[in-house]
Protein backbone atom coordinates (compact mmCIF):
# COMPACT_ATOMS: atom_id res chain seq x y z
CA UNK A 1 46.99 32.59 -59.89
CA UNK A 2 43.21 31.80 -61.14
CA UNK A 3 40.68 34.05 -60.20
CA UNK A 4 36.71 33.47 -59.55
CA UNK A 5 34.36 36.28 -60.09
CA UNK A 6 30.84 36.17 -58.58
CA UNK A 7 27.90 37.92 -60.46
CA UNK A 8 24.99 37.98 -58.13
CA UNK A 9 21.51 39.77 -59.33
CA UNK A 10 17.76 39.40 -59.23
CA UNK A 11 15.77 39.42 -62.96
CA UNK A 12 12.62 39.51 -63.95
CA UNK A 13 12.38 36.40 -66.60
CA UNK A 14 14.66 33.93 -65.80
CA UNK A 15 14.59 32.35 -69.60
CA UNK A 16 14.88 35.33 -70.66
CA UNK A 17 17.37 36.42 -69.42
CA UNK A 18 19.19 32.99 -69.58
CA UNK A 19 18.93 33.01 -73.51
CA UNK A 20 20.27 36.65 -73.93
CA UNK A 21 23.44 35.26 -71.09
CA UNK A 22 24.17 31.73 -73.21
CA UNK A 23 24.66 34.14 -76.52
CA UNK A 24 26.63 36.83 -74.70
CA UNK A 25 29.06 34.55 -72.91
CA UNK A 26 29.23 32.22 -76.08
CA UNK A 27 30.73 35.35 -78.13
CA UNK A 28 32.75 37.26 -75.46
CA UNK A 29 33.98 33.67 -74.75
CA UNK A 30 34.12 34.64 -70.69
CA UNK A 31 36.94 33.25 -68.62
CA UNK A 32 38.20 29.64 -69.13
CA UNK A 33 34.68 28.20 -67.08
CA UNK A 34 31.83 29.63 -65.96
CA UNK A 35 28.22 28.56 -64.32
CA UNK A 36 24.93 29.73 -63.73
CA UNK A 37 22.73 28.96 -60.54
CA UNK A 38 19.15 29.66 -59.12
CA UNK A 39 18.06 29.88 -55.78
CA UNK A 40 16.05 27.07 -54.89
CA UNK A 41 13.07 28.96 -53.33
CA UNK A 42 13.18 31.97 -55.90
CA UNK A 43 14.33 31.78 -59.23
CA UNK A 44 15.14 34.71 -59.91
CA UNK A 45 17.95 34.95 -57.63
CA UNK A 46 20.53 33.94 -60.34
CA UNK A 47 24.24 33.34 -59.32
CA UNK A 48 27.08 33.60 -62.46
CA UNK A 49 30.40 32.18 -61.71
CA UNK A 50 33.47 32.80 -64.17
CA UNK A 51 37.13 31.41 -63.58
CA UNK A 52 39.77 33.87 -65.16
CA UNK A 53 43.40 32.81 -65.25
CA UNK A 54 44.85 36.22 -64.30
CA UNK A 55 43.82 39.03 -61.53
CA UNK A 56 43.88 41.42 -65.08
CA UNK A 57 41.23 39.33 -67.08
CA UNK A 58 39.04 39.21 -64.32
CA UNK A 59 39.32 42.96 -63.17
CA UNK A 60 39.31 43.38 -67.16
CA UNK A 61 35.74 41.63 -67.04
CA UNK A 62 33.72 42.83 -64.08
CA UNK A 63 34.92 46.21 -64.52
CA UNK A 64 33.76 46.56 -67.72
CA UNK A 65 30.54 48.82 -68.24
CA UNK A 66 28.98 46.66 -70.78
CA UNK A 67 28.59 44.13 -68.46
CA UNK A 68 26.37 45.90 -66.82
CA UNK A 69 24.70 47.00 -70.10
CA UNK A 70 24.04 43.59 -71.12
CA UNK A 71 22.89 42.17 -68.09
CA UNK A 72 20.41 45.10 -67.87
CA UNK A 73 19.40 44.11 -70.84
CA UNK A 74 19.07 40.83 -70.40
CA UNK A 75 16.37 41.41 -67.53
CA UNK A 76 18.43 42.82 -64.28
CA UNK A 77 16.46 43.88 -61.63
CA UNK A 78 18.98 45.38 -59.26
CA UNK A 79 22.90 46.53 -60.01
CA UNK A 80 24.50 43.33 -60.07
CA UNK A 81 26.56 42.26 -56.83
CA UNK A 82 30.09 41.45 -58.50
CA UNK A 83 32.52 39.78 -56.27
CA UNK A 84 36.27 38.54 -57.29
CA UNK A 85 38.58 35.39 -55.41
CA UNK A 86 41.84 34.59 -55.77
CA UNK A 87 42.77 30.56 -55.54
CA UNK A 88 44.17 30.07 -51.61
């Protein structure tokens, strides 16, 4: 059954950051689709979206401390709200 995780987290530059996500998810080739969104009225608000085929790969993902790590890195303002669905 395909699985969604939800990233959710403020940061402080949003090209920034956006540069340091595009090579990230480009080499850990993330899940089999994935998105990035911005709030409308503050764009910093950024919301990641990543479609794993398996419960494992996506526990596997936003369980993973480098995650974290990287989107620190990247900018993160706040621990990162991560959020996982399961197709009903």
């Amino acid at each position: 059954m395909a699985v969604t995780v939800i990233v959710r987290h403020r940061v402080k530059d949003y090209a920034a950051w956006r540069e340091m996500y595009d090579d990230f998810a480009e080499q850990a080739r993330i899940g089999k689709s994935r998105g990035v969104y911005r709030a409308i009225n503050d764009p910093t608000n950024v919301l990641v979206i990543h479609s794993f085929e398996t419960a494992a790969d996506a526990e596997l993902f936003s369980g993973a401390a480098y995650i974290r790590e990287v989107m620190h890195m990247a900018g993160a303002q706040e621990e990162p709200r991560i959020e996982l669905y399961e197709d009903a």
